[in-house]
C-alpha atoms as a PDB file:
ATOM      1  CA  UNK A   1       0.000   0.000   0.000  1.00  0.00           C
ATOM      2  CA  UNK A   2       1.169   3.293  -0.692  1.00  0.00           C
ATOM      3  CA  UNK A   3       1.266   4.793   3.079  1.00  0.00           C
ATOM      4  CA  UNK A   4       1.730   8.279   2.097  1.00  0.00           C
ATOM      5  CA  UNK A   5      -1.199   8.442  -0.387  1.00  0.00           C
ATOM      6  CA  UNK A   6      -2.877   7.178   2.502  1.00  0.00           C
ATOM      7  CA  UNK A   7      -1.947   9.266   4.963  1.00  0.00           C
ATOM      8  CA  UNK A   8      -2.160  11.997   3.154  1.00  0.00           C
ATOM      9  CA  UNK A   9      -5.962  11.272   2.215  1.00  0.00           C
ATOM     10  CA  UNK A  10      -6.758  10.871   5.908  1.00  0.00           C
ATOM     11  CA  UNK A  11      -5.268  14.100   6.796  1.00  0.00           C
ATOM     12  CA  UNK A  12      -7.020  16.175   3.821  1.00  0.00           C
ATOM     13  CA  UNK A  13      -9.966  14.586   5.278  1.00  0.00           C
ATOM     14  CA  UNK A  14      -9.608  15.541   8.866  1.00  0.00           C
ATOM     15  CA  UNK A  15      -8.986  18.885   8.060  1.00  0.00           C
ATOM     16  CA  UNK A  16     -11.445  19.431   5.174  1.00  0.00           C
ATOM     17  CA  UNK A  17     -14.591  17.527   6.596  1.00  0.00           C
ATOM     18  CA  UNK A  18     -17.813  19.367   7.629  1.00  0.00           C
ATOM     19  CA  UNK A  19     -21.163  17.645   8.647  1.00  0.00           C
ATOM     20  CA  UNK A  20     -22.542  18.270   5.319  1.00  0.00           C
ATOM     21  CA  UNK A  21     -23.319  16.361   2.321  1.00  0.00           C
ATOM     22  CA  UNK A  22     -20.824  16.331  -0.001  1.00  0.00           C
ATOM     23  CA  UNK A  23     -18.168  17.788   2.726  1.00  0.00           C
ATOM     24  CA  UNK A  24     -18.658  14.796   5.427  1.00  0.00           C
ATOM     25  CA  UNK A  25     -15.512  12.297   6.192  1.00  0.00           C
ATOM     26  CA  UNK A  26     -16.278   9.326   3.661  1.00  0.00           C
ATOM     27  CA  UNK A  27     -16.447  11.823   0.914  1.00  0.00           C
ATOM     28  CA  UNK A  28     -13.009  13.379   1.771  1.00  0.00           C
ATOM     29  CA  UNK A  29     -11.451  10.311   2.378  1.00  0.00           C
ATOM     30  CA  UNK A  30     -12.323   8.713  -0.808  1.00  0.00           C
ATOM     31  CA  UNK A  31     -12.101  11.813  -2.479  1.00  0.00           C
ATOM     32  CA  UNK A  32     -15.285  11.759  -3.762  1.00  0.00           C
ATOM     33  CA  UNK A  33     -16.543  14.641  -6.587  1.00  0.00           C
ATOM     34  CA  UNK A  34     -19.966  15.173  -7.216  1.00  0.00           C
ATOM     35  CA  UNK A  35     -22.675  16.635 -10.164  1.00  0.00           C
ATOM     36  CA  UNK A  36     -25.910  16.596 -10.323  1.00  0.00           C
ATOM     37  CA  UNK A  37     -27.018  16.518 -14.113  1.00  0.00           C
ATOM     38  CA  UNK A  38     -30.868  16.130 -15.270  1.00  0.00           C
ATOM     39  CA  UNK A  39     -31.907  14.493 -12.135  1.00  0.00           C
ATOM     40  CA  UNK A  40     -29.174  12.182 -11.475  1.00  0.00           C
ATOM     41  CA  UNK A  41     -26.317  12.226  -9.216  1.00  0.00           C
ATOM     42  CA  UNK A  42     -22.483  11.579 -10.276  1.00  0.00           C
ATOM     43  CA  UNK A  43     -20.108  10.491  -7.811  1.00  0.00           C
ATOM     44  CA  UNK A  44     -16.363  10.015  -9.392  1.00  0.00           C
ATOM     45  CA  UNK A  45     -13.253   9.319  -7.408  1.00  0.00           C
ATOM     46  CA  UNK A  46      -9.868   7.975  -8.494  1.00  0.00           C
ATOM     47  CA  UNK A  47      -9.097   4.396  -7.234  1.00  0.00           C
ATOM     48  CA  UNK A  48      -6.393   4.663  -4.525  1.00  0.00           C
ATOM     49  CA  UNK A  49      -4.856   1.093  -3.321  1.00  0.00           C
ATOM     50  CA  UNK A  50      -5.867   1.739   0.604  1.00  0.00           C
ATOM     51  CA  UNK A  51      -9.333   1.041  -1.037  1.00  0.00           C
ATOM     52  CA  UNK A  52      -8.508  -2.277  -1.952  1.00  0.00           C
ATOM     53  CA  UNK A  53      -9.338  -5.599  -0.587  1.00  0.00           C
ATOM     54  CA  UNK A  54      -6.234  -8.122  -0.450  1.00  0.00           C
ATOM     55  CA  UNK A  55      -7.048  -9.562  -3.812  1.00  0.00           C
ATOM     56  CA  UNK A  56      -5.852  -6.200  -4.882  1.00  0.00           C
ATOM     57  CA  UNK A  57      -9.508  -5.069  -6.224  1.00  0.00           C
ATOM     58  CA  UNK A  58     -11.700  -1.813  -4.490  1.00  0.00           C
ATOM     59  CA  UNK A  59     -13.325  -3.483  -1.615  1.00  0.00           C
ATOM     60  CA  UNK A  60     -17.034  -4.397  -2.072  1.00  0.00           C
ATOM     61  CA  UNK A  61     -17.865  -2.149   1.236  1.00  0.00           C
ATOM     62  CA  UNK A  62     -16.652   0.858  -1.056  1.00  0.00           C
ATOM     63  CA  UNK A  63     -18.409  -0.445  -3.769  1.00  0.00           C
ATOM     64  CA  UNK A  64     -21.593  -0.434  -1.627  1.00  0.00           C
ATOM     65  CA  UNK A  65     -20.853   2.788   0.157  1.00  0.00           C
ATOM     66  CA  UNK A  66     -20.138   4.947  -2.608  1.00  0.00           C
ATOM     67  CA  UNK A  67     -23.629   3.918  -4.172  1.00  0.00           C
ATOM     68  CA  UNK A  68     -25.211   3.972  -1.253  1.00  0.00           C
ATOM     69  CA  UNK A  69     -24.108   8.024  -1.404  1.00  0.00           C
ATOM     70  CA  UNK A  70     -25.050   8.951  -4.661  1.00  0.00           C
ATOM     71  CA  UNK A  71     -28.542   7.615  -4.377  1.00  0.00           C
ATOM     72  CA  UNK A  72     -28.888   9.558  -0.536  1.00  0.00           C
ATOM     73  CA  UNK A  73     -27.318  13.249  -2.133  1.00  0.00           C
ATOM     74  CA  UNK A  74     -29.777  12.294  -4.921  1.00  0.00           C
ATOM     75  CA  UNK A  75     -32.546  12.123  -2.641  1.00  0.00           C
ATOM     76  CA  UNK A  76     -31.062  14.937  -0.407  1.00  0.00           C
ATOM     77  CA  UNK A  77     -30.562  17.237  -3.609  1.00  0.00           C
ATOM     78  CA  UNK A  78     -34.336  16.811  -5.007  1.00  0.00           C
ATOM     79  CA  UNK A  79     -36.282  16.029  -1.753  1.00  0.00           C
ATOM     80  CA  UNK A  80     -34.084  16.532   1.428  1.00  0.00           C
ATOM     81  CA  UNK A  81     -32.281  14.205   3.649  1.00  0.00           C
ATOM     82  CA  UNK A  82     -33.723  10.046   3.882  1.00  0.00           C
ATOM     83  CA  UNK A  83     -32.607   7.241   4.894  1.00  0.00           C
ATOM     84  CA  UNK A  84     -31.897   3.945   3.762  1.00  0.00           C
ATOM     85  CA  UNK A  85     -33.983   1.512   4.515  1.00  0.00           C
ATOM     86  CA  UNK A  86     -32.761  -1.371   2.278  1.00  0.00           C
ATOM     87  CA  UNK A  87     -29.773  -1.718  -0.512  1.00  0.00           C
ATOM     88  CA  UNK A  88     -28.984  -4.824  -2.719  1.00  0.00           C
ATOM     89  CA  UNK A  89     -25.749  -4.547  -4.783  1.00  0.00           C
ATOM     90  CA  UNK A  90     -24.818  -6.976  -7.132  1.00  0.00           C
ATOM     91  CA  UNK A  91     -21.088  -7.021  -8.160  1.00  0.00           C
ATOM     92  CA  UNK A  92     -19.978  -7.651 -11.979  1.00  0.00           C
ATOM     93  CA  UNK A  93     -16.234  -6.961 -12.335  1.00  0.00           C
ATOM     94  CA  UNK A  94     -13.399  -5.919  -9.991  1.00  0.00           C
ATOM     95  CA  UNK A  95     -12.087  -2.065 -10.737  1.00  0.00           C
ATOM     96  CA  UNK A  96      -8.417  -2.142  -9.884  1.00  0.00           C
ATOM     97  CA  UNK A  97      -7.497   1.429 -11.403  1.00  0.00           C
ATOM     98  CA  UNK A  98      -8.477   4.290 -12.949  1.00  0.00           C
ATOM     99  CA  UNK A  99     -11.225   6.460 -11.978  1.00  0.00           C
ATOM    100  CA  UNK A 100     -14.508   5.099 -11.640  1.00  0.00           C
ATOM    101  CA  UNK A 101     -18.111   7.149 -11.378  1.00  0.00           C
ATOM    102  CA  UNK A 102     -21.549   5.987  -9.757  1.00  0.00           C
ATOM    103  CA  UNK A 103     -24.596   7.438 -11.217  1.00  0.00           C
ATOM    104  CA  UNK A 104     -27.702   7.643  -8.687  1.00  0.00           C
ATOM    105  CA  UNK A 105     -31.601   7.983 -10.019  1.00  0.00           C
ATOM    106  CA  UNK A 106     -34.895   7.784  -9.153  1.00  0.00           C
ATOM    107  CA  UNK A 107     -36.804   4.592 -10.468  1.00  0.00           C
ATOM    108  CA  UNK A 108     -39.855   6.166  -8.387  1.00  0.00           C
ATOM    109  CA  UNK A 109     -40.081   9.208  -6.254  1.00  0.00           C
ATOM    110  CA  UNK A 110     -42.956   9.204  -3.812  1.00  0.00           C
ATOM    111  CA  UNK A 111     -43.363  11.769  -0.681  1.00  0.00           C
ATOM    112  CA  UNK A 112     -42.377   9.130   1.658  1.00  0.00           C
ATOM    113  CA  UNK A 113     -40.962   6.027   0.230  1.00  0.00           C
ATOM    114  CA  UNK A 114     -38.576   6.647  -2.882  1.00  0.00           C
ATOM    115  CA  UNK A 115     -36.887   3.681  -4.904  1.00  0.00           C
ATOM    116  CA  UNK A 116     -33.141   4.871  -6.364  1.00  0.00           C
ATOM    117  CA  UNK A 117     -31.110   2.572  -8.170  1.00  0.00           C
ATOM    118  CA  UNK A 118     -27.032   3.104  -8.650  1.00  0.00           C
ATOM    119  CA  UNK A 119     -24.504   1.612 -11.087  1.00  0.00           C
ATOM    120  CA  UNK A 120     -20.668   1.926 -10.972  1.00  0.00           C
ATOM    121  CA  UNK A 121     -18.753   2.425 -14.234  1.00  0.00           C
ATOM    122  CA  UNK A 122     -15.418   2.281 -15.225  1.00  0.00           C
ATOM    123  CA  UNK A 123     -13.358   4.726 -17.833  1.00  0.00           C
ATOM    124  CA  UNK A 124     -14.383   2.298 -20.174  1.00  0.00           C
ATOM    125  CA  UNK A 125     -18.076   2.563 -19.755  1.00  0.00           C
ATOM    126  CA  UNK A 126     -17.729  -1.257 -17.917  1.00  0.00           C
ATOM    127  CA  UNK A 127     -20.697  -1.910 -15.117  1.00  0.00           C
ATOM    128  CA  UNK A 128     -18.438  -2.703 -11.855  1.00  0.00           C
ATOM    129  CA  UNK A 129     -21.438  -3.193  -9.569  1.00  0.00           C
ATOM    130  CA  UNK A 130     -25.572  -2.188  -9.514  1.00  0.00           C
ATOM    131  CA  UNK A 131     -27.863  -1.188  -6.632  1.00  0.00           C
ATOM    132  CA  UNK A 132     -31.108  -0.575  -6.147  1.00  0.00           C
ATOM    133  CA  UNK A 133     -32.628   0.644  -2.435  1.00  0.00           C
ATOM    134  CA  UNK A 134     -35.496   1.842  -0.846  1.00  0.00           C
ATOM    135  CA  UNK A 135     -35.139   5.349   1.155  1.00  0.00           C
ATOM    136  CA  UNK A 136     -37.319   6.522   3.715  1.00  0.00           C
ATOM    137  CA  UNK A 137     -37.987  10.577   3.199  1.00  0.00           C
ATOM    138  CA  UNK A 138     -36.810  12.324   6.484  1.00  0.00           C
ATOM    139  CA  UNK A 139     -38.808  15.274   8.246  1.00  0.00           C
ATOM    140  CA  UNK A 140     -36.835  18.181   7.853  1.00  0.00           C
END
């Protein structure tokens, strides 16, 4: 593992993070960049090896978690903040460099109950991994 990159990531984090979305510790850590085009959130990072399970692929929990976010600051961006109340990813193909993107969207909005569905692509346009969850709307 590259122990400076990793250090270094920690300690951007530690000093950059704020309770907010977008600006919270996961995001700085993983170095997360987000865009919110035509009703869809975007969540790219660049793979870093302290992300990696010891098969030397990005660990399924990142995988999960970094879906998991684009579908909540999708939710949080049209609606305001939810909360997940169930997730099943399904993994395709191990990402092992490069920089990959996740791509949040509605597959129904309701007032209370919303269904959001992520995928994971690589530079090559390559599924790595697809979601779909239910989130609970959240009273303001």
């Amino acid at each position: 593992m590259d122990r400076p990159a990793a250090v270094s990531a920690f300690n951007l984090a530690l000093e950059t993070e704020k309770p907010a979305f977008e600006e919270f510790f996961i995001a700085r850590l993983l170095g997360l960049e987000f865009d919110y085009p035509d009703g869809q959130c975007i969540v790219s990072f660049e793979l870093k090896d302290f992300m990696f399970n010891p098969q030397g692929s990005l660990h399924g929990g990142i995988i999960a978690t970094v879906m998991d976010i684009s579908m909540g600051h999708l939710l949080n961006h049209v609606q305001g903040p939810g909360s997940t109340l169930e997730m099943k990813t399904q993994y395709v193909k191990a990402a092992r460099q490069g920089k990959l993107q996740c791509r949040g969207e509605f597959t129904r909005r309701g007032r209370t109950i919303s269904f959001l569905k992520s995928t994971m692509t690589d530079e090559q346009g390559d599924i790595i991994a697809f979601a779909t969850a239910t989130w609970l709307q959240l009273k303001k």
